[in-house]
N, C-alpha and C. Protein backbone atom coordinates (compact mmCIF):
# COMPACT_ATOMS: atom_id res chain seq x y z
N UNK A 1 3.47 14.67 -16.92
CA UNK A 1 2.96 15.35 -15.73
C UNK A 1 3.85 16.52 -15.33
N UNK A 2 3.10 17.70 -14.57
CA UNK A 2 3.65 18.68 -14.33
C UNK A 2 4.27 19.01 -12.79
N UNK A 3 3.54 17.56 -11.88
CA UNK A 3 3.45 17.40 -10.78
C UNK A 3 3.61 16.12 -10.37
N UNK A 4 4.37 15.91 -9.34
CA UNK A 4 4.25 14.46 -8.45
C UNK A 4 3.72 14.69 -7.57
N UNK A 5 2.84 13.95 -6.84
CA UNK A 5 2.16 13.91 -5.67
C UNK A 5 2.12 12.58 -5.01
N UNK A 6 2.81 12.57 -3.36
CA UNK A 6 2.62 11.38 -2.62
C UNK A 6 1.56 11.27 -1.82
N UNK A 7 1.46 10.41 -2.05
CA UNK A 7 0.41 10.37 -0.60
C UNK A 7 0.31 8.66 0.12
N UNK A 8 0.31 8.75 0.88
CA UNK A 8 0.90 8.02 1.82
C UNK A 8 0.33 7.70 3.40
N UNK A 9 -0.01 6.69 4.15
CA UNK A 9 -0.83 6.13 5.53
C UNK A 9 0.60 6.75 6.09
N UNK A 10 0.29 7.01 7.77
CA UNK A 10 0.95 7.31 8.64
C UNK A 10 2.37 6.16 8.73
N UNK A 11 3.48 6.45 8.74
CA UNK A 11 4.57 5.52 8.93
C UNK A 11 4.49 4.80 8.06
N UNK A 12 4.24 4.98 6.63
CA UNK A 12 4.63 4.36 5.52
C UNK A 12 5.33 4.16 4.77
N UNK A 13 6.31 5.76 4.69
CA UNK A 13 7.40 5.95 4.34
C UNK A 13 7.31 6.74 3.06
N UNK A 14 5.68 7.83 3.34
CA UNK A 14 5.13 8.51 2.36
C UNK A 14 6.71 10.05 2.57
N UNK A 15 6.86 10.16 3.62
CA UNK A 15 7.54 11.68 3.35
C UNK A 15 8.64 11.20 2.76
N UNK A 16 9.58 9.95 3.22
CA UNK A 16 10.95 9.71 2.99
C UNK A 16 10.57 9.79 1.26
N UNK A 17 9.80 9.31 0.87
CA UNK A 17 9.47 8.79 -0.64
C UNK A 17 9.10 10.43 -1.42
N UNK A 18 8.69 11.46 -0.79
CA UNK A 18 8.17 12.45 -1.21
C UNK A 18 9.97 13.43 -1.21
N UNK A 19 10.11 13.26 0.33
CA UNK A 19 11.66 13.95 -0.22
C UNK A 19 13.10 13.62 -1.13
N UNK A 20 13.02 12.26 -1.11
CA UNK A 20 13.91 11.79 -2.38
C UNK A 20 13.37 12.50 -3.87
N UNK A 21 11.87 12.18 -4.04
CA UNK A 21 11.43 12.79 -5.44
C UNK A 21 11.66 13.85 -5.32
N UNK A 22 11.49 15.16 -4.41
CA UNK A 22 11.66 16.37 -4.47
C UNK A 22 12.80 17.28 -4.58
N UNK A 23 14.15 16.36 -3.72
CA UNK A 23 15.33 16.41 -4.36
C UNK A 23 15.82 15.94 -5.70
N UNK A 24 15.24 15.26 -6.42
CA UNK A 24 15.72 14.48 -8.04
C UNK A 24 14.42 15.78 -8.76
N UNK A 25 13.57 16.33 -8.33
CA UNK A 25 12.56 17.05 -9.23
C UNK A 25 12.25 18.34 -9.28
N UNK A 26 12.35 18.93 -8.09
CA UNK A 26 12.21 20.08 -6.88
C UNK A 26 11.53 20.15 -6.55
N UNK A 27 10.46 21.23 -6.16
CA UNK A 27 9.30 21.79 -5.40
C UNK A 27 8.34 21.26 -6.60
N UNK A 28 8.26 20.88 -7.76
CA UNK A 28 6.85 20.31 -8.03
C UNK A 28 6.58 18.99 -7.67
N UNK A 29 7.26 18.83 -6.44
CA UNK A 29 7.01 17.16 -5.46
C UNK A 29 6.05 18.01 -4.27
N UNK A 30 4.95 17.31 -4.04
CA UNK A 30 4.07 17.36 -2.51
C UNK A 30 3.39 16.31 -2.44
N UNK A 31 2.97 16.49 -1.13
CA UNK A 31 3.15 15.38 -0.14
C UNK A 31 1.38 15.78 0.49
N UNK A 32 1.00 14.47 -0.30
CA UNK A 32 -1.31 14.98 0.31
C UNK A 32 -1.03 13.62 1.52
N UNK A 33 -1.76 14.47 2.54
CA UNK A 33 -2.25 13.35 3.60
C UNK A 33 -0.83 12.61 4.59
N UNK A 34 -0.38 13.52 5.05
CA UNK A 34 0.75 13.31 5.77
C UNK A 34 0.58 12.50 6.82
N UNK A 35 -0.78 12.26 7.04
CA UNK A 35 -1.16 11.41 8.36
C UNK A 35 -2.38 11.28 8.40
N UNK A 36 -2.72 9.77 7.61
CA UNK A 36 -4.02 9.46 7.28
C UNK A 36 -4.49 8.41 8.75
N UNK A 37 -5.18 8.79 9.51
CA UNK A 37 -6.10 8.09 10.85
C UNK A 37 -7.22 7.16 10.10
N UNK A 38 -6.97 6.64 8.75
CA UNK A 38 -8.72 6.04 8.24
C UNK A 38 -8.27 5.05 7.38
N UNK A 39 -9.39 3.95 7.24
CA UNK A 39 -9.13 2.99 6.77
C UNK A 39 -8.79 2.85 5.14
N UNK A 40 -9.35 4.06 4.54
CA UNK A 40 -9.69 4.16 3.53
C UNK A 40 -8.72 5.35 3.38
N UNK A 41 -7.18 5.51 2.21
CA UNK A 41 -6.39 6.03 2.10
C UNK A 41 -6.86 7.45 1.35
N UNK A 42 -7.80 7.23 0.19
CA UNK A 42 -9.26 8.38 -0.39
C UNK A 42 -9.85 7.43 -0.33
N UNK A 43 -11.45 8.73 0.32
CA UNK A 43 -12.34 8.30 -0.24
C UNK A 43 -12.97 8.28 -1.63
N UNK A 44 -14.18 8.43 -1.84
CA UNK A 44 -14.70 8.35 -3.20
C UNK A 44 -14.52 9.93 -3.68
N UNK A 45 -14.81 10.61 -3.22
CA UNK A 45 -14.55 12.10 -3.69
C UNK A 45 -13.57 12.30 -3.70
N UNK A 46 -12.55 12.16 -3.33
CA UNK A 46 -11.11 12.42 -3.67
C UNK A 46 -10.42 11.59 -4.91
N UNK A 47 -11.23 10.64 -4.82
CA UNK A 47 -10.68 9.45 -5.78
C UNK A 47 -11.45 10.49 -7.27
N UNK A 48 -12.38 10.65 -7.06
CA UNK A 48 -13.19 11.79 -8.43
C UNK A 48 -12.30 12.52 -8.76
N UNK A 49 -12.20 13.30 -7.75
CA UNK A 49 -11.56 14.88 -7.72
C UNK A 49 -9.74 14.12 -8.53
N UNK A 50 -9.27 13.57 -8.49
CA UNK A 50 -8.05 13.29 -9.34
C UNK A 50 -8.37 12.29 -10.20
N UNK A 51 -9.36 11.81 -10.97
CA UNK A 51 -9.40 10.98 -11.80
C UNK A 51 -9.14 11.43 -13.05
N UNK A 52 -9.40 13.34 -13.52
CA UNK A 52 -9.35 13.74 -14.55
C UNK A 52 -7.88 14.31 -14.20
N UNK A 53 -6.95 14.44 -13.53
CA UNK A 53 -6.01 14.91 -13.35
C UNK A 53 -4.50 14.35 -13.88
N UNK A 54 -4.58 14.98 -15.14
CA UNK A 54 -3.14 14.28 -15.97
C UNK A 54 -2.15 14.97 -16.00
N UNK A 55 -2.46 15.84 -15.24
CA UNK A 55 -1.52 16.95 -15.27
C UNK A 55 -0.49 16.21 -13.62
N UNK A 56 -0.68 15.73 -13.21
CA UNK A 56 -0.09 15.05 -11.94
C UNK A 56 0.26 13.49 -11.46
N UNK A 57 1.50 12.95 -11.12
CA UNK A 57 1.80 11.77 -11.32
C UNK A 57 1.27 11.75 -10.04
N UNK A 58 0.55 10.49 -9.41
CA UNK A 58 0.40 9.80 -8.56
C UNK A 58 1.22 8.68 -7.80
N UNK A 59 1.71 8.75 -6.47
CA UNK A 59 2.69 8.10 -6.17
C UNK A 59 2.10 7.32 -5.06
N UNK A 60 1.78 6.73 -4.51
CA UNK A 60 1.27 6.12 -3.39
C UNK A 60 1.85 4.97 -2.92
N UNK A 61 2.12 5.21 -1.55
CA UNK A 61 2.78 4.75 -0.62
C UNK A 61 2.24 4.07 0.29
N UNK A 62 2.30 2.44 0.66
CA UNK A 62 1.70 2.20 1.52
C UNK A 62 2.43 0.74 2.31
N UNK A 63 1.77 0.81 3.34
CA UNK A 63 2.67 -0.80 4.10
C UNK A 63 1.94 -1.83 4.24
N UNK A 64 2.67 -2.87 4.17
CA UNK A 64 2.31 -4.54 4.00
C UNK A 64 1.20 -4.54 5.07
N UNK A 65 -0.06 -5.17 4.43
CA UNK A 65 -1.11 -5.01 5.10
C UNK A 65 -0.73 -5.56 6.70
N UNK A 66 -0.19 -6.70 6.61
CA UNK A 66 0.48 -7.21 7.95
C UNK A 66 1.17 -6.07 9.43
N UNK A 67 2.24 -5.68 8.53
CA UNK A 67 2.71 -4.52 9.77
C UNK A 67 1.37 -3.66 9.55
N UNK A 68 0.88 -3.11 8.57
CA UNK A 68 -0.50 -2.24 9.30
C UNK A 68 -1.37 -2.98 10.41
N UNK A 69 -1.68 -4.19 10.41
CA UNK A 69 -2.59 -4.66 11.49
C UNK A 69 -1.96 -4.74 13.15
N UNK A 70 -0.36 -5.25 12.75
CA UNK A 70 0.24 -4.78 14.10
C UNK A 70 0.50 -3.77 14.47
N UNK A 71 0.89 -2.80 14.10
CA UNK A 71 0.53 -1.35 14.25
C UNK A 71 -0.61 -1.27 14.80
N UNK A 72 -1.58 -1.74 14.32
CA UNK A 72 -2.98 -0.92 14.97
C UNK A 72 -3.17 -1.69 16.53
N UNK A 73 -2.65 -2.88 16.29
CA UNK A 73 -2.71 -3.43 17.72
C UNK A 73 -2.10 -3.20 18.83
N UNK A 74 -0.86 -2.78 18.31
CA UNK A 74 0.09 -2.22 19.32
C UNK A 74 -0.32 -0.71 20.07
N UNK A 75 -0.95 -0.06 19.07
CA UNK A 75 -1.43 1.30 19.39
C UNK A 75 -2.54 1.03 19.83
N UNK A 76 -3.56 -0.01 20.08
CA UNK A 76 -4.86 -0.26 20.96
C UNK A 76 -4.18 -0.78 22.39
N UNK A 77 -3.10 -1.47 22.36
CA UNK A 77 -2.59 -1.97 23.54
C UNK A 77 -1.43 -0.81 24.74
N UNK A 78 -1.10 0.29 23.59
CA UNK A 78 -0.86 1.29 24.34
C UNK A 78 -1.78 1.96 25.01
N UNK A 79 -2.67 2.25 24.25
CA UNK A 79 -3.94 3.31 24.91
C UNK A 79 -4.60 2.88 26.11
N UNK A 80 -4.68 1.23 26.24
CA UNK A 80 -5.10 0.76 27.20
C UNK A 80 -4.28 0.56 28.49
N UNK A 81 -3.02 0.38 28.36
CA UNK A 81 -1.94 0.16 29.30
C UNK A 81 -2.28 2.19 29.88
N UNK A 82 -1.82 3.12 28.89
CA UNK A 82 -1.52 4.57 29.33
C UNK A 82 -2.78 4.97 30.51
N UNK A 83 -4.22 3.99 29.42
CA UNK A 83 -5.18 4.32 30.88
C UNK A 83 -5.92 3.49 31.36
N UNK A 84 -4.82 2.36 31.65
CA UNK A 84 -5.36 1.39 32.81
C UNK A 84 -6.47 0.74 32.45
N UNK A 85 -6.84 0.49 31.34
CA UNK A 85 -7.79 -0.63 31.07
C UNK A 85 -7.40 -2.07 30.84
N UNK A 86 -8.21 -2.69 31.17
CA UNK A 86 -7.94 -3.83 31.21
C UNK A 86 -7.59 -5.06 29.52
């Protein structure tokens, strides 16, 4: 490959993982989806769009399904506290 590419869910530890490679590789390290809001990390067209792509290592980064679900709870229980819902 001519390229690494991370990609990585929000607070996953996609950039820390993208800037270690980029220091050991240089600038042919980047970083897709710096802050994915969706359940689905690609969808199907994205998943296409790099299937023929050998020219690029794939790195993907992601967290124990567990802390993802508290995460999401904690951030439903903020939103509601910030505006007073019950």
């Amino acid at each position: 490959p001519t390229n690494i590419v991370v990609v990585g869910e929000v607070n996953s530890g996609d950039k820390y993982a993208a800037n270690v490679l980029s220091h050991a590789f240089g600038d042919d390290t980047t970083l897709l989806h710096g802050h994915v809001y969706r359940h689905d990390l690609l969808d199907q067209n994205e998943l296409n769009d790099i299937a023929g792509r050998t020219d690029i290592l794939w790195i993907m980064v992601v967290r124990s399904p567990c802390v993802w679900a508290d995460s999401a709870i904690q951030f439903q229980k903020q939103a509601c506290e910030k505006n007073e819902l019950p």
